[in-house]
Protein backbone atom coordinates (compact mmCIF):
# COMPACT_ATOMS: atom_id res chain seq x y z
CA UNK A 1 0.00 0.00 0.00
CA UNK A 2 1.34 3.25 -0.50
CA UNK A 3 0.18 6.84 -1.18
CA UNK A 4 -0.83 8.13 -4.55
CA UNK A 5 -3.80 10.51 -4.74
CA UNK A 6 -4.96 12.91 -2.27
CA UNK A 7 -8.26 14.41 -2.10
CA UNK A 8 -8.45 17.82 -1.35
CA UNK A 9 -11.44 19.89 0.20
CA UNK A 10 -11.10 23.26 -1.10
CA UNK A 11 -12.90 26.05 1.42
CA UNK A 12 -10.31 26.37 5.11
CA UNK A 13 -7.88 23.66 3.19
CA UNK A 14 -6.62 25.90 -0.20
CA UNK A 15 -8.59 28.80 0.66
CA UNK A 16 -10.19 30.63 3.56
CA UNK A 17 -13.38 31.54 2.01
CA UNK A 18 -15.25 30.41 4.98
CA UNK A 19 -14.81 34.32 6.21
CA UNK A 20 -16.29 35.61 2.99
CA UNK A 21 -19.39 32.77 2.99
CA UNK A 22 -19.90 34.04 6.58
CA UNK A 23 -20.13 37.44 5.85
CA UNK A 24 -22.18 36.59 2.74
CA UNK A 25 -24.55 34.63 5.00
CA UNK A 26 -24.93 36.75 7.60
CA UNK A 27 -25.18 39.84 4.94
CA UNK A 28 -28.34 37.50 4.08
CA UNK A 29 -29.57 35.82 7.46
CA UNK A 30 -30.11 40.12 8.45
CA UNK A 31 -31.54 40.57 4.94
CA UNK A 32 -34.01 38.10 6.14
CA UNK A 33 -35.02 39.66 9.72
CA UNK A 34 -33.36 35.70 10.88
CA UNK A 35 -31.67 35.08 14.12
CA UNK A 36 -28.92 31.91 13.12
CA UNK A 37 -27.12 31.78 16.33
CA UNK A 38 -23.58 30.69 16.34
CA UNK A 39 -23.69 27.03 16.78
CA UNK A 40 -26.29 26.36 14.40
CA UNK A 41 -24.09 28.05 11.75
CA UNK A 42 -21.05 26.36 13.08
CA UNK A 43 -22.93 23.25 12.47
CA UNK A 44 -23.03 24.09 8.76
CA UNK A 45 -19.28 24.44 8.28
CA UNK A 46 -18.35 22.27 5.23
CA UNK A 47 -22.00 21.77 4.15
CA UNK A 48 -23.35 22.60 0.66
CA UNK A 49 -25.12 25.32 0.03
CA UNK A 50 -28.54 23.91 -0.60
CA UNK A 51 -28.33 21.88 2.91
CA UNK A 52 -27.96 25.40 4.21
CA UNK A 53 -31.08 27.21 3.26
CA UNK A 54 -33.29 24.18 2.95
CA UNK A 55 -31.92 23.60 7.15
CA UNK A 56 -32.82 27.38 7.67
CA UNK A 57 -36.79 27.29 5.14
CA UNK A 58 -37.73 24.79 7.34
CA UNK A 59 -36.55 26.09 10.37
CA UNK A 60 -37.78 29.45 10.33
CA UNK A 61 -40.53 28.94 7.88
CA UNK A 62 -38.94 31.10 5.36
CA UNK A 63 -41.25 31.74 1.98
CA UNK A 64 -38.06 31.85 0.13
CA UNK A 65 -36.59 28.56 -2.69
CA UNK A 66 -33.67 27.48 -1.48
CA UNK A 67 -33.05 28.83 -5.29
CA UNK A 68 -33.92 32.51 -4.78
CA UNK A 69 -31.39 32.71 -1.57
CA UNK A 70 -28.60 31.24 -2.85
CA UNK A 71 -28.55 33.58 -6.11
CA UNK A 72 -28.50 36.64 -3.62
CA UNK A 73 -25.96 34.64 -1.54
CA UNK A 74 -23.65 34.24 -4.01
CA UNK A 75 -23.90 37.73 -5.42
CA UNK A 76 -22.44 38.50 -1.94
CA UNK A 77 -19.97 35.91 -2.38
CA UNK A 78 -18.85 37.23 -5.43
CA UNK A 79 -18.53 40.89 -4.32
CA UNK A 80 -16.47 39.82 -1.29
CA UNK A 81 -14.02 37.44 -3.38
CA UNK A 82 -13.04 39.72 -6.19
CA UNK A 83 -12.86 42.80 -3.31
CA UNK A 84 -11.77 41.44 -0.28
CA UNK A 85 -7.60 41.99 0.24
CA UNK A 86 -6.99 39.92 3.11
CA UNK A 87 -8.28 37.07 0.42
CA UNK A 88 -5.48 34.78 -0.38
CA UNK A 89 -4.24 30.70 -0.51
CA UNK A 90 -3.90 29.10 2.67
CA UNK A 91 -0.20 29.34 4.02
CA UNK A 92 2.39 26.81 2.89
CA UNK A 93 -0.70 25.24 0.76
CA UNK A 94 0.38 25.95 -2.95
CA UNK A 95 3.96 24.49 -1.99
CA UNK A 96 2.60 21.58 -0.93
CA UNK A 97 0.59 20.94 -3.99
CA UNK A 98 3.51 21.68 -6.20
CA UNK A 99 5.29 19.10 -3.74
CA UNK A 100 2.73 16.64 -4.22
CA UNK A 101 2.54 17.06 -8.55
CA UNK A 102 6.18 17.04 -8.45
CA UNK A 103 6.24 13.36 -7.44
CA UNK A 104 3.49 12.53 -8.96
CA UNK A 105 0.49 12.44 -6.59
CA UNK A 106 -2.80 12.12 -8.27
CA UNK A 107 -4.81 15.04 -7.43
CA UNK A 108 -8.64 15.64 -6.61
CA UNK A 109 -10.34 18.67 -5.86
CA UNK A 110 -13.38 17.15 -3.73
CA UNK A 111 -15.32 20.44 -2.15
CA UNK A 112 -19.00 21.07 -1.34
CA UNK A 113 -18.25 24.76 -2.98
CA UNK A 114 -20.50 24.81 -6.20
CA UNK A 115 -18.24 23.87 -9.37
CA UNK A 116 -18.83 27.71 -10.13
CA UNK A 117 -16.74 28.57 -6.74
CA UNK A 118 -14.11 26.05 -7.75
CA UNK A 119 -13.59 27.43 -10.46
CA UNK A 120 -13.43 30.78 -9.84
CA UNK A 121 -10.60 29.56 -6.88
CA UNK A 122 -8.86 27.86 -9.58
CA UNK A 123 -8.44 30.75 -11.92
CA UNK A 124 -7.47 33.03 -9.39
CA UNK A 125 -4.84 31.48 -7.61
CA UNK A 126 -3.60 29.30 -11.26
CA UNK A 127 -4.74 25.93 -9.53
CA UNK A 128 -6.16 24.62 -12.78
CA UNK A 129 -2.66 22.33 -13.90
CA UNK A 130 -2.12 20.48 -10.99
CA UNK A 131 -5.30 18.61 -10.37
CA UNK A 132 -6.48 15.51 -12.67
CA UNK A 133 -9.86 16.62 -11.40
CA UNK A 134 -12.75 18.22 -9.27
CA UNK A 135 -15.41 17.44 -7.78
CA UNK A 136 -18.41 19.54 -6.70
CA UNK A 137 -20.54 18.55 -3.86
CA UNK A 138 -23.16 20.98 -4.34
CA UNK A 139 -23.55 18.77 -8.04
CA UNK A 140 -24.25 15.29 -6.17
CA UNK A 141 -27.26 13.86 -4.41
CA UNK A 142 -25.98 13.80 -0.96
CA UNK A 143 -23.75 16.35 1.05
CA UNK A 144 -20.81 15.91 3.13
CA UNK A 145 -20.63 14.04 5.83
CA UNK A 146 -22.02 11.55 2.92
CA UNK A 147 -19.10 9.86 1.81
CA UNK A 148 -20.02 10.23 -1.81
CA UNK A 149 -18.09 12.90 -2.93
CA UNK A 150 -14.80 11.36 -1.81
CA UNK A 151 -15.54 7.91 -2.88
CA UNK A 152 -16.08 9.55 -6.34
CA UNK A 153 -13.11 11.24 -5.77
CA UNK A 154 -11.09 7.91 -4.81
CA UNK A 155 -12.89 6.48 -8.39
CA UNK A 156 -11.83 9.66 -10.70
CA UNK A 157 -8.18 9.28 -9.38
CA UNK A 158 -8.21 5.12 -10.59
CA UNK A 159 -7.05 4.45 -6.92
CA UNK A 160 -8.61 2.19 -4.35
CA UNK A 161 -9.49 4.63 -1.39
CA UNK A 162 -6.48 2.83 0.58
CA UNK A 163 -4.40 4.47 -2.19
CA UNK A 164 -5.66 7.72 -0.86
CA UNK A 165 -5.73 10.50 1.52
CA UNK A 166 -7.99 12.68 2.15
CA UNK A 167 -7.01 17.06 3.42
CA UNK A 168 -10.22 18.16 5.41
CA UNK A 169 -10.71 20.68 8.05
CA UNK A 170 -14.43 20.22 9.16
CA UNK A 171 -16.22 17.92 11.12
CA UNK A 172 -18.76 17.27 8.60
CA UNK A 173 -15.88 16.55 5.69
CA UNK A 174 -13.88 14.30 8.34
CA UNK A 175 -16.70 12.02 9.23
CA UNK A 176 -17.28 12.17 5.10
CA UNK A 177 -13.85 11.05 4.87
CA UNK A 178 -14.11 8.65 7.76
CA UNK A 179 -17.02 6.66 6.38
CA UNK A 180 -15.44 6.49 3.06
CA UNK A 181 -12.32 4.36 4.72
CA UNK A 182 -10.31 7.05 3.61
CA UNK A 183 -7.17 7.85 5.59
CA UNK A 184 -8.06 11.96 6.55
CA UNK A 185 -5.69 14.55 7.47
CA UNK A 186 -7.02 17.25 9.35
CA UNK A 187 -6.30 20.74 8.81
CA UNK A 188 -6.53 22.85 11.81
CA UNK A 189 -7.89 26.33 10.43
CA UNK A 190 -7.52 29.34 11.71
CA UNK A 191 -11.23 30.44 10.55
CA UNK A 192 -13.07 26.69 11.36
CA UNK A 193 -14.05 26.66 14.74
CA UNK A 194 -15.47 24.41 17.11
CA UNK A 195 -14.56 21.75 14.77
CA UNK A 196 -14.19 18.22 15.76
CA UNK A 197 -10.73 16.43 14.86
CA UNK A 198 -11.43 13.00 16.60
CA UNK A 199 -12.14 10.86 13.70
CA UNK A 200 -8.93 12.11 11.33
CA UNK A 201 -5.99 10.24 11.69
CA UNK A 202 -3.42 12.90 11.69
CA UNK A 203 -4.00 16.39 12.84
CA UNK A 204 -1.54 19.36 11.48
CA UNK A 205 -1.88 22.85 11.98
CA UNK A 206 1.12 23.43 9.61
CA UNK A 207 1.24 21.68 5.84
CA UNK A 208 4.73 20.53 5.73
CA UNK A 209 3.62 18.50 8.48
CA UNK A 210 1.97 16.74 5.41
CA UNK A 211 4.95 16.06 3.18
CA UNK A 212 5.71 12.82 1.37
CA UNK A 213 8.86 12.19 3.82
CA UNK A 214 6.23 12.86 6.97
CA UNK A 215 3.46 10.98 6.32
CA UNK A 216 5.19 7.77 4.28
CA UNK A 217 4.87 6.19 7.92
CA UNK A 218 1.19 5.48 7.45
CA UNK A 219 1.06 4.11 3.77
């Protein structure tokens, strides 16, 4: 057994864009006249979009699509990305992609971000040539902590998933990970909070922690 693909969640693992969806959601949730306290949007951290809003129509008996909301929500989004200058790639993150392409890692973009998102990531920051894929969760029947968008990930690499290893920082996207038999490394973001880290097998809080020579140990 040994390591050749590793699946990458995109938002608090190549990108911090959790601090623009917040301020996007909240920029909505007061839109709204809502109250989301803190732990119920903790508790969507990793989750697509659409699990979001249909969580909060049913909750507070909003008269709102889930479709309506997320077109104003991403509107915000999309202000905030292209004007926000603390905006940027996750520290020590692009050099450990290069790291990983340089010695020929197969790798997977598996996020719950909509493919639109990803996209937009991967043309900013010149992403696009190192990945033999992506994935978008927001695409498939069932959201993280589903396994299904890693499993698909595992299948679009050609590797069996104990080929694979999976970069998450959420508790939703580590359980996702977890039920896919998928060895996880967690990410310990800055901007995911209140996350839970039990059920990844390695923890880092610093990628080089997460180079070939560091982690050969466990494949």
């Amino acid at each position: 057994m040994s390591l050749k693909a590793v699946l990458f969640d995109m938002d608090g693992v190549i990108v911090d864009t959790e601090p623009l969806h917040r301020k996007a959601y909240f920029k909505i949730f007061n839109d709204l006249g809502i109250d989301v306290p803190e732990d119920l949007y903790t508790s969507f951290t990793g989750a697509s979009t659409k699990r979001v809003f249909e969580t909060l129509i049913a909750q507070f008996n909003l008269s709102q699509t889930y479709e309506d909301l997320a077109t104003i929500k991403r509107n915000y989004f999309k202000d905030y990305f292209y004007n926000d200058e603390k905006f940027d790639l996750i520290p020590g993150v692009k050099d450990l992609i290069q790291h990983y392409y340089e010695n020929g890692i197969t790798l997977i973009l598996a996020s719950s971000a909509t493919m639109n998102t990803i996209n937009m990531v991967f043309e900013k920051f010149e992403l696009e040539k190192y990945f033999n894929g992506k994935i978008s969760g927001a695409e498939l029947k069932e959201s993280k902590p589903h396994p299904e968008v890693f499993l698909l990930a595992a299948e679009m690499a050609g590797e069996p998933v104990e080929n694979c290893m999976v970069i998450e920082d959420s508790t939703n996207g580590i359980l996702a990970s977890h039920r896919a038999n998928i060895f996880c490394a967690a990410y310990r973001s800055p901007n995911s909070k209140n996350q839970d880290y039990t059920l990844a097998n390695i923890v880092v809080s610093d990628y080089e922690e997460l180079e070939l020579d560091k982690i050969s140990k466990y494949f």
